[in-house]
Protein backbone atom coordinates (compact mmCIF):
# COMPACT_ATOMS: atom_id res chain seq x y z
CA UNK A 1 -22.09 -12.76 11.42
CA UNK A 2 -21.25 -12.76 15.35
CA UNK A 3 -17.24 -13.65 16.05
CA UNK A 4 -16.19 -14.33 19.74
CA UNK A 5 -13.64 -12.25 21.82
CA UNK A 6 -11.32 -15.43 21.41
CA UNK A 7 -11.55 -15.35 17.64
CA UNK A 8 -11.10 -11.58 17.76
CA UNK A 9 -8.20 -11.97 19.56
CA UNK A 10 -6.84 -14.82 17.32
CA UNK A 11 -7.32 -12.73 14.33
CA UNK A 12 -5.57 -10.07 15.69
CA UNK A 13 -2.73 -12.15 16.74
CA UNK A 14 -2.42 -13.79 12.86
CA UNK A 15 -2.34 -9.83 11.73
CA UNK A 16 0.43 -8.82 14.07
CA UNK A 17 2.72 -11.83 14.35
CA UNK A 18 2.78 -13.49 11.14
CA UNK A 19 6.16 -12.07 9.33
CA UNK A 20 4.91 -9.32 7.68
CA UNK A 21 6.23 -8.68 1.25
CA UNK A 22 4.66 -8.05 -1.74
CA UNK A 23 5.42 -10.24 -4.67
CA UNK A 24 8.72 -9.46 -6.00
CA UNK A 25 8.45 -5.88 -8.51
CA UNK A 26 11.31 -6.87 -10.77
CA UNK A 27 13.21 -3.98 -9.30
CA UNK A 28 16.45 -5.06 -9.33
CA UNK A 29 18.39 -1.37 -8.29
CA UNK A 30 19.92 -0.46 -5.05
CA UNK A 31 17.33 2.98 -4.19
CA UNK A 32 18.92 5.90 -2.40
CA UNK A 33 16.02 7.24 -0.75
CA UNK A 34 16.02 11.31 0.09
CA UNK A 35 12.30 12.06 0.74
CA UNK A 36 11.35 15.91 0.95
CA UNK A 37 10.55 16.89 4.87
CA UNK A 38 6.81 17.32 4.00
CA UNK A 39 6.29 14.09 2.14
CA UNK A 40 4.28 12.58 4.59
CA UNK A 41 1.65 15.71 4.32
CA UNK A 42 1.80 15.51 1.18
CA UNK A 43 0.46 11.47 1.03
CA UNK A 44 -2.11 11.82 3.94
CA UNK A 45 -3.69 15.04 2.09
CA UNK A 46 -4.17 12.76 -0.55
CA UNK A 47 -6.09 10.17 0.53
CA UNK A 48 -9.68 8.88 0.44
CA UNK A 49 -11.76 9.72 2.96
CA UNK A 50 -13.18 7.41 5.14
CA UNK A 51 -17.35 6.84 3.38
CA UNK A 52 -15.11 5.81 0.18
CA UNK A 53 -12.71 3.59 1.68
CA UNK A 54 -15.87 2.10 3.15
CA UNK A 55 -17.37 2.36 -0.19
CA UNK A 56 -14.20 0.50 -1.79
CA UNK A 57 -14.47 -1.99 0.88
CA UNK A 58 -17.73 -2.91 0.25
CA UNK A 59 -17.29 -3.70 -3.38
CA UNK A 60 -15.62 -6.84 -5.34
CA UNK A 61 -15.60 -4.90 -8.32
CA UNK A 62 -14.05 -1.05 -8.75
CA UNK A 63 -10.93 0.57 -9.93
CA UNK A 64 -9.14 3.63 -8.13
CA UNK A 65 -6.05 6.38 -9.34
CA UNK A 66 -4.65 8.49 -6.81
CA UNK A 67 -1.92 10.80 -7.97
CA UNK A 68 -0.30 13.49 -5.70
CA UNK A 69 2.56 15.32 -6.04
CA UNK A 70 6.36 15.10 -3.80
CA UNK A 71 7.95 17.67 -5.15
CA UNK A 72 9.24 19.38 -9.06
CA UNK A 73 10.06 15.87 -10.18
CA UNK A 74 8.30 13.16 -8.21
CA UNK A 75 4.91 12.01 -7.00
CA UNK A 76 3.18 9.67 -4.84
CA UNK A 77 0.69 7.07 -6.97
CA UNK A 78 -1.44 4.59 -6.13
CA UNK A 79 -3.20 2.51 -8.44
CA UNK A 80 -5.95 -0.20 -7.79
CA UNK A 81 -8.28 -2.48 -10.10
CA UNK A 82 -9.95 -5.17 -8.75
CA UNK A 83 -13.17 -6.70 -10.75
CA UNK A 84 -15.34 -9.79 -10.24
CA UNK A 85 -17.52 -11.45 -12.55
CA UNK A 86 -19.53 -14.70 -10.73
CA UNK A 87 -20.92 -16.98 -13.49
CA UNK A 88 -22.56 -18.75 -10.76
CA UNK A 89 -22.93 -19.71 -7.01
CA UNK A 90 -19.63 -22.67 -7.77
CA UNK A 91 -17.80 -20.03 -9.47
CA UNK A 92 -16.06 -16.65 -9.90
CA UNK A 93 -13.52 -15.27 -11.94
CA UNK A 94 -11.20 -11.87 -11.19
CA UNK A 95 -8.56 -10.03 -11.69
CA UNK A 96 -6.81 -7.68 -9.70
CA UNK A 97 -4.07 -5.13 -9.72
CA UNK A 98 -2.60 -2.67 -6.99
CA UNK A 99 0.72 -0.48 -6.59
CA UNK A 100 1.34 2.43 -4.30
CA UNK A 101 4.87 4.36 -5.48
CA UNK A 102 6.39 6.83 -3.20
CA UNK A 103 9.95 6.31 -2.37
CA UNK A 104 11.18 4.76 -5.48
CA UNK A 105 10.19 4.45 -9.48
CA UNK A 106 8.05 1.09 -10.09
CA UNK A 107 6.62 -0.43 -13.21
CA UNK A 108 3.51 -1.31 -13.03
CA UNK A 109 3.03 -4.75 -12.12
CA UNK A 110 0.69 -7.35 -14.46
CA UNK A 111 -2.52 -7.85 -13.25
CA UNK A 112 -3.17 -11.05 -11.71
CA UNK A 113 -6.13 -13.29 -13.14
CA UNK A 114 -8.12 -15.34 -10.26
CA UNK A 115 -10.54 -18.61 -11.43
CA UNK A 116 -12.49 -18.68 -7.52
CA UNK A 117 -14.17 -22.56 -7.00
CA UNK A 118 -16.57 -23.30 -4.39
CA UNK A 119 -17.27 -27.09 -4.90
CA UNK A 120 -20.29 -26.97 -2.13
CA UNK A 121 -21.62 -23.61 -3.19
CA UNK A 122 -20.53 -22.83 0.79
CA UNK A 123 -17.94 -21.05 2.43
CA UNK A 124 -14.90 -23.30 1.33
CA UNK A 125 -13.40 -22.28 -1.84
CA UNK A 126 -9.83 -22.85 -4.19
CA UNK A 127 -8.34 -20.70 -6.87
CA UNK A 128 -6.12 -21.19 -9.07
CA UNK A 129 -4.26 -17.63 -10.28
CA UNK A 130 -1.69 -16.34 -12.41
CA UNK A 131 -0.29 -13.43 -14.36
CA UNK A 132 -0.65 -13.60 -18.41
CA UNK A 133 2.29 -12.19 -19.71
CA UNK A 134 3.66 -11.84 -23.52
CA UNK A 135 6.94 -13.01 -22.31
CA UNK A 136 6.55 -16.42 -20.57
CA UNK A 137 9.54 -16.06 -17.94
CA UNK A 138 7.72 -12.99 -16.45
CA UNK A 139 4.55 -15.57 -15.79
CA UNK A 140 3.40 -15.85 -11.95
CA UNK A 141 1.54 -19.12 -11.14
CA UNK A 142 -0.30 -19.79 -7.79
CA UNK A 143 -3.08 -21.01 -5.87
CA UNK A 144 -5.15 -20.06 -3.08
CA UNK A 145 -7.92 -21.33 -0.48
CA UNK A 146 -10.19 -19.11 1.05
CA UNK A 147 -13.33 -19.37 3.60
CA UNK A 148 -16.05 -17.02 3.75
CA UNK A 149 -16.72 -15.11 0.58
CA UNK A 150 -15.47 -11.37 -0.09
CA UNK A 151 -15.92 -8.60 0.33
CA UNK A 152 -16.76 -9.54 4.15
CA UNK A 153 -16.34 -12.09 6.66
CA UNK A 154 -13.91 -14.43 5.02
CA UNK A 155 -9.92 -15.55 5.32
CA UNK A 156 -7.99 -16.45 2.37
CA UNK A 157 -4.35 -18.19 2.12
CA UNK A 158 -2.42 -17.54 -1.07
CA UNK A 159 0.86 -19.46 -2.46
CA UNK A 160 2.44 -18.05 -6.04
CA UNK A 161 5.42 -18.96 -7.29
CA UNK A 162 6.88 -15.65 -8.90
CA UNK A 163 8.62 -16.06 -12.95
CA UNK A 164 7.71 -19.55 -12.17
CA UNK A 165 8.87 -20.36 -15.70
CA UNK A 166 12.11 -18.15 -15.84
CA UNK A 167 14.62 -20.62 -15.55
CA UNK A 168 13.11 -23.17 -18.21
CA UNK A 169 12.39 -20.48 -21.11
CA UNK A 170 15.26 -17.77 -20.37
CA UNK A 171 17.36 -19.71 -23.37
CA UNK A 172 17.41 -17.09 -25.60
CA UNK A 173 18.43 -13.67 -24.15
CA UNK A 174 21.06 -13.78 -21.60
CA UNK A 175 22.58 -16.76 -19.21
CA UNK A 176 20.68 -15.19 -16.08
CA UNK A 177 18.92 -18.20 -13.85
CA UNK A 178 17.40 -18.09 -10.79
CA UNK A 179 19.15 -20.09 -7.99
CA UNK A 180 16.53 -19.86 -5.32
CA UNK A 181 13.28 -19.18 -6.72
CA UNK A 182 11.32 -16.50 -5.50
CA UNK A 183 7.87 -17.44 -3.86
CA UNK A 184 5.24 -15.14 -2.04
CA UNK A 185 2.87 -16.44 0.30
CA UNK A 186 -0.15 -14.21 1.61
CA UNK A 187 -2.43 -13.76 4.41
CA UNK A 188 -5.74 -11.59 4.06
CA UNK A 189 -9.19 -11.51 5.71
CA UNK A 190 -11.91 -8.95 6.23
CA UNK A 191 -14.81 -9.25 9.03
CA UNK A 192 -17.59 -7.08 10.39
CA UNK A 193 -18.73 -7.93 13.68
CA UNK A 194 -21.25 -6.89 16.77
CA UNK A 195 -23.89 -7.40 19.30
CA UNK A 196 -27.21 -5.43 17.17
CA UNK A 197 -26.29 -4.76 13.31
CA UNK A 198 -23.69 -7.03 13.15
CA UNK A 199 -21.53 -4.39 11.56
CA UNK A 200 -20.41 -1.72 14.80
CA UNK A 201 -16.95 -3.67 14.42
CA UNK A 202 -14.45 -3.76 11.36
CA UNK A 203 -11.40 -5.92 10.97
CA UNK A 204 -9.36 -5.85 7.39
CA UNK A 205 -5.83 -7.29 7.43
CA UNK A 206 -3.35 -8.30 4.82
CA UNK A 207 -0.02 -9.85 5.43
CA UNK A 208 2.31 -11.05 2.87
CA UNK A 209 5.51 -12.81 2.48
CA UNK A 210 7.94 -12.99 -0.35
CA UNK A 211 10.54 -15.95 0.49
CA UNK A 212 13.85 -14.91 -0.16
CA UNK A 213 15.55 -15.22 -4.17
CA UNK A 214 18.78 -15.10 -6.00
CA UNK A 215 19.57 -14.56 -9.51
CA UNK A 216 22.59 -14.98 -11.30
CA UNK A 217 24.13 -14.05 -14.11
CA UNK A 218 27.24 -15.53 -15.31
CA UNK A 219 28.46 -13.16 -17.67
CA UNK A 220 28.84 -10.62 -15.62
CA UNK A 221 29.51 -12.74 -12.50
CA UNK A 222 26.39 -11.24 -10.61
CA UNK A 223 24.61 -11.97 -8.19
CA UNK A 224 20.95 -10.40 -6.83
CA UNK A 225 19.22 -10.98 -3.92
CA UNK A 226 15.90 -10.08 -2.81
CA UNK A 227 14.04 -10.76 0.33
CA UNK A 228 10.65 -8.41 1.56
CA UNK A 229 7.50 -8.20 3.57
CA UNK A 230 4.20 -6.35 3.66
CA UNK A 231 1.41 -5.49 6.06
CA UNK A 232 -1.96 -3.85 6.51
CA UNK A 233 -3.69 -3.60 9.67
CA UNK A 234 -7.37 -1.84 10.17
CA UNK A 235 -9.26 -1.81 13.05
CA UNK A 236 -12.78 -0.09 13.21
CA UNK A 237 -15.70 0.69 15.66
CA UNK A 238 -18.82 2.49 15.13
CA UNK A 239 -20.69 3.21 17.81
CA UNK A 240 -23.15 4.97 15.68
CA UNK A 241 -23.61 3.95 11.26
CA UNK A 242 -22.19 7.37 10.66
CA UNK A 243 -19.23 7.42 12.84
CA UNK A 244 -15.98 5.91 13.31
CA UNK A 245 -13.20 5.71 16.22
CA UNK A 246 -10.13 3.39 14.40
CA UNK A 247 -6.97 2.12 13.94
CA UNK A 248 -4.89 1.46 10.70
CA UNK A 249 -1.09 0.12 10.51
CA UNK A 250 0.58 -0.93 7.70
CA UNK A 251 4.12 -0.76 6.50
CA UNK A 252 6.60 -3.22 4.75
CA UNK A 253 10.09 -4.22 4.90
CA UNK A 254 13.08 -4.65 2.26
CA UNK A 255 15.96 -6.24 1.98
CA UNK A 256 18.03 -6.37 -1.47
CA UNK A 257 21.80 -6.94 -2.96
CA UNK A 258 23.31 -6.57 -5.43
CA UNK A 259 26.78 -7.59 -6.65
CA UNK A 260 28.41 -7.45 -10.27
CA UNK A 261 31.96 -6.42 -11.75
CA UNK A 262 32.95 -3.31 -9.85
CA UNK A 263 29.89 -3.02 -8.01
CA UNK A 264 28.19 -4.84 -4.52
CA UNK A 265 25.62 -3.15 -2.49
CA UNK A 266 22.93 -4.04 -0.25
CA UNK A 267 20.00 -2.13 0.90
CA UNK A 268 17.73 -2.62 4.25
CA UNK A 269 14.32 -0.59 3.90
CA UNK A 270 12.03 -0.63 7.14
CA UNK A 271 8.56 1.70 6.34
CA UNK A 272 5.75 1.59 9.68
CA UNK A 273 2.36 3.89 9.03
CA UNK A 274 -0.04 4.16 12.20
CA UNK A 275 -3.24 6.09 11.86
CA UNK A 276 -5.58 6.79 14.80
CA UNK A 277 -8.69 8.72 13.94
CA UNK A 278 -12.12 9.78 14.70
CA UNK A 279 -15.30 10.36 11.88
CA UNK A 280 -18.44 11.36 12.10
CA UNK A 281 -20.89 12.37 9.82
CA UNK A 282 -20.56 10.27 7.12
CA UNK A 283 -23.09 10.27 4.53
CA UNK A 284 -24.32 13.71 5.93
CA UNK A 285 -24.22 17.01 4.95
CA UNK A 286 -20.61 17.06 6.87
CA UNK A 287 -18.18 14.48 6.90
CA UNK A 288 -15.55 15.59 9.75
CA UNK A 289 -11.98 13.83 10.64
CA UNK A 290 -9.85 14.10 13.58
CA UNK A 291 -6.61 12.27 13.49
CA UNK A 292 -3.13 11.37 14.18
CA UNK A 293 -0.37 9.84 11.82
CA UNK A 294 3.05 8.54 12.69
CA UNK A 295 5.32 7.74 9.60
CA UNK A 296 8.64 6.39 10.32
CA UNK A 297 11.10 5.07 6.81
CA UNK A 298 14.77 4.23 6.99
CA UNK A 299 16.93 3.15 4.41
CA UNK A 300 20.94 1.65 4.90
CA UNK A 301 22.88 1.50 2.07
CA UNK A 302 26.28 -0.81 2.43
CA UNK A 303 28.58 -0.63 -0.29
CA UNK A 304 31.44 -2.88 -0.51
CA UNK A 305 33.39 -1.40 -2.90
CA UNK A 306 33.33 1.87 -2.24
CA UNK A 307 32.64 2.56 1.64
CA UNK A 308 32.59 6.42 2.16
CA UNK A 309 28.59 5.99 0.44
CA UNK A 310 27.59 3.72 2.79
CA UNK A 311 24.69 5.43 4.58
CA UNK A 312 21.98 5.05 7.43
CA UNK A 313 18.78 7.43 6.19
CA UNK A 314 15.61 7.86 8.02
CA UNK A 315 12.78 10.25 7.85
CA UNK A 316 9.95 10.31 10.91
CA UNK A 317 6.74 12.33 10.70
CA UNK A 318 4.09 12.67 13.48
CA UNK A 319 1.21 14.79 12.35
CA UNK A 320 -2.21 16.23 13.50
CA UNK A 321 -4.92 16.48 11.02
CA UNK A 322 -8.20 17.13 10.48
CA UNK A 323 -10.19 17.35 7.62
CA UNK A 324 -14.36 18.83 6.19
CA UNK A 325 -16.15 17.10 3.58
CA UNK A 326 -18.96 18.98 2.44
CA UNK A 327 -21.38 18.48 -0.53
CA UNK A 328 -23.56 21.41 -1.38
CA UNK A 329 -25.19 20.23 -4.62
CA UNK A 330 -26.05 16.60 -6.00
CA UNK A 331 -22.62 16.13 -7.86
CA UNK A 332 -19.92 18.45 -6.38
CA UNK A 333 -18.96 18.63 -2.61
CA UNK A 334 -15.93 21.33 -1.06
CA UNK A 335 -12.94 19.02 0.82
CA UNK A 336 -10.70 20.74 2.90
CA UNK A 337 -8.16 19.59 5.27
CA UNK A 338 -5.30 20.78 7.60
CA UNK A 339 -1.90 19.43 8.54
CA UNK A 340 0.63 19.75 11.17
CA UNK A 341 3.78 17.81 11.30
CA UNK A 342 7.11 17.03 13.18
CA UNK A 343 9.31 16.20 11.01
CA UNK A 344 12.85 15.11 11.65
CA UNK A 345 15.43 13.71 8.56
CA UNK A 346 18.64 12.52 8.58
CA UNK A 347 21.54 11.17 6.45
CA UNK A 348 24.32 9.74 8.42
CA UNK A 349 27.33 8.78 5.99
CA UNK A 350 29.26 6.47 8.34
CA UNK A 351 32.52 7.12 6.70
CA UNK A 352 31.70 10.63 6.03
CA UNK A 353 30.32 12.64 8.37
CA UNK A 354 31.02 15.86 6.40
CA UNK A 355 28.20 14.84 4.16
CA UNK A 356 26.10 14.03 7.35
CA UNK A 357 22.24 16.06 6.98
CA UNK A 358 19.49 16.92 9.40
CA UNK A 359 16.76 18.48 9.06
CA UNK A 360 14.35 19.15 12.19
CA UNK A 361 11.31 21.21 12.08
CA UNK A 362 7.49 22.15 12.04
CA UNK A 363 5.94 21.37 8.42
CA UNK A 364 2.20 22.84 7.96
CA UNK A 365 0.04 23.03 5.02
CA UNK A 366 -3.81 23.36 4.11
CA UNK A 367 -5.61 21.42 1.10
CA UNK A 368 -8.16 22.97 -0.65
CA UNK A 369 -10.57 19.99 -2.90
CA UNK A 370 -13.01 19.86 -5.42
CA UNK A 371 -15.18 16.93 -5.37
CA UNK A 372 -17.42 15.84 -8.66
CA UNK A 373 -19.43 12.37 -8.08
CA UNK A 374 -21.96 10.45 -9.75
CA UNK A 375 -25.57 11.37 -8.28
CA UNK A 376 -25.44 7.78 -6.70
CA UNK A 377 -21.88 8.63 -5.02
CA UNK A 378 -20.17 5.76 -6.36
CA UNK A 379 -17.87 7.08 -8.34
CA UNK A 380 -15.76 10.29 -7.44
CA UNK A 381 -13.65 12.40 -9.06
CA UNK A 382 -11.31 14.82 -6.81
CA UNK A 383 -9.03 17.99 -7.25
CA UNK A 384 -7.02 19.33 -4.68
CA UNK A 385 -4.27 22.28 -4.51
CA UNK A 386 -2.33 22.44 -1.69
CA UNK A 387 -0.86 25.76 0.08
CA UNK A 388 2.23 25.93 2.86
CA UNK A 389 1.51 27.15 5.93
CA UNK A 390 4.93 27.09 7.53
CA UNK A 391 6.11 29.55 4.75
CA UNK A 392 3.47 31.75 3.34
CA UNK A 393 5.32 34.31 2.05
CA UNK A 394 8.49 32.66 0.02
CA UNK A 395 6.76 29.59 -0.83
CA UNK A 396 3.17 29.62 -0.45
CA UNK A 397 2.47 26.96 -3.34
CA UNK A 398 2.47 23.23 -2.25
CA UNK A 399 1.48 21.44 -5.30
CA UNK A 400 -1.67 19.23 -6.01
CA UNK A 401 -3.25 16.07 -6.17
CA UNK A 402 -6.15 14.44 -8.38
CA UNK A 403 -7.88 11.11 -7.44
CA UNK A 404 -10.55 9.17 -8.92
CA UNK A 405 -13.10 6.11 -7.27
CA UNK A 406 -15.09 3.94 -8.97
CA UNK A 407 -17.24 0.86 -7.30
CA UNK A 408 -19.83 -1.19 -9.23
């Protein structure tokens, strides 16, 4: 499929302008984020390399686990299910899940269950979705319209009304209602584009909106507020089928209160993620990356009761990477990667500037991997131990990370 400069362009422009927020996560605390200074090593070491994100791409149906570890306590998880089952050329039905955790503990959201129409048996389709729950107020209802057909070359509008039931069955438990009901609107397409194959060029974006909510609850005179966005950028070109010169932003913002007897806080969250990188040799008997990562989060905390905690946090990484993928037998492959970071954190307590941190330095470490795939390579399973490089001696350990892929 051949796309214009001008539709290039236009795509582009929907990706970056529309307000970047992911359904609301029924998290309804105030999080005091205090990321360790090599975080953002630690979540880049983890990741899939670039033949399985193409691999994961390419596929309607698969399901992915990536766990990695932040420090003693925490880790960084991402989780990702998506399968597709077309009973004909009218019709498909999915269902999908995804979460990535790393600043702050999540529960797992419900998966979301798609019915896909295509009246014509062309490009124009409708969905109706939803989320089957136990407990009817936690139900999602929605719809969609999409052109073009997925994995590729298609553009899809989603509308869901989140606990679209709450306010008619919550009779029971507590008094709680929502006053403005939440509602999350998405954005997401996926194209491959160019003058010969039709494929040197690959554009995936995903932008999502979650309208802003309020729930009360009366016996407690409370009051929550939520209000959040969420983006995903990718931008690919290869010159040759085994290499790749790209782009890939994503990040989301947050805004939350929350007000009860003796308590009222609000939160402002701002995350931004650019990746610029170069692969080649993928598929072959070495899979090289060269790249550059900026990670920027902040996090101001207002509290209205009590204002010596209010607090302005940020954490900024920019990091040099590279990494060697390298099978040397039918099912297992070595994976090896370094990475070199400046790293600057601070906590600014605006009240209290005795209780003010920074921390400014150079953060290194080197990943050792194990790979073990299926002899077709669609399915991976990865281990990985990690080793500091900025402090050999006192600390040499740096923790692990396992991931699994599966496409089919």
């Amino acid at each position: 499929m051949r796309i214009s400069l001008h539709s290039l362009l236009i795509l582009l422009g929907l990706a970056l302008v529309i307000s970047p927020v992911w359904a609301f996560d029924d998290d309804f605390e105030i999080n005091d984020i205090n990321l360790n200074e090599e975080n953002f090593l630690d979540i880049k070491a983890s990741r899939y390399r670039k033949s399985l994100e193409y691999d994961w791409f390419d596929s309607t149906s698969g399901w992915r686990l990536n766990v990695a570890s932040l420090d003693s306590d925490l880790a960084f998880v991402l989780t990702e299910l998506k399968l597709q089952n077309e009973l004909s050329e009218h019709v498909n039905i999915r269902l999908e899940l995804e979460q990535e955790v790393f600043y702050a503990d999540k529960d797992l959201p419900l998966p979301t269950v798609e019915a896909e129409v295509y009246p014509w048996a062309g490009n124009f389709g409708f969905s109706l979705l939803g989320t089957p729950a136990y407990d009817k107020r936690e139900m999602d209802l929605g719809v969609a319209v999409i052109w073009g057909r997925r994995p590729w070359n298609y553009i899809r509008f989603e509308y869901l009304d989140v606990d679209s039931l709450y306010n008619e069955k919550n009779i029971v438990d507590d008094n709680t209602y929502y006053s403005q009901e939440p509602v999350a609107m998405k954005l997401e397409g996926a194209y491959q584009f160019g003058n010969q194959s039709g494929k040197n060029y690959k554009l995936r974006f995903n932008i999502s909106r979650d309208e802003p909510l309020e729930l009360i609850d009366p016996d407690n005179d409370g009051i929550f507020r939520h209000e959040a966005s969420d983006y995903f950028l990718l931008f690919d070109y290869q010159p040759v089928p085994d290499s790749v010169i790209g782009m890939t932003i994503n990040g989301f913002t947050l805004d939350k209160t929350s007000s009860q007897t003796g308590q009222d806080q609000q939160q402002a969250t701002d995350y931004i993620s650019a990746d610029v990188y170069w692969v080649s040799g993928m598929g072959k008997l070495y899979e090289l990356r060269l790249g550059t990562q900026y990670d920027r989060i902040s996090n101001d905390i207002r509290d209205y009761i009590s204002s010596s905690n209010d607090l302005n946090y940020f954490m900024k990484t920019l990091q040099v990477y590279t990494t060697a993928h390298h099978p040397f037998s039918e099912h297992m492959a070595w994976d090896l990667g370094l990475y070199v970071g400046q790293v600057e954190e601070q906590q600014n307590y605006l009240q209290d500037n005795a209780r003010d941190t920074l921390n400014d330095g150079v953060e290194a470490k080197l990943r050792m991997g194990f790979e073990y795939s299926s002899s077709d390579g669609r399915s991976s399973l990865q281990f990985n131990i990690s080793l500091n490089l900025d402090d050999p001696i006192k600390d040499p350990g740096d923790g692990g990370s396992i991931s699994f892929q599966s496409v089919f």
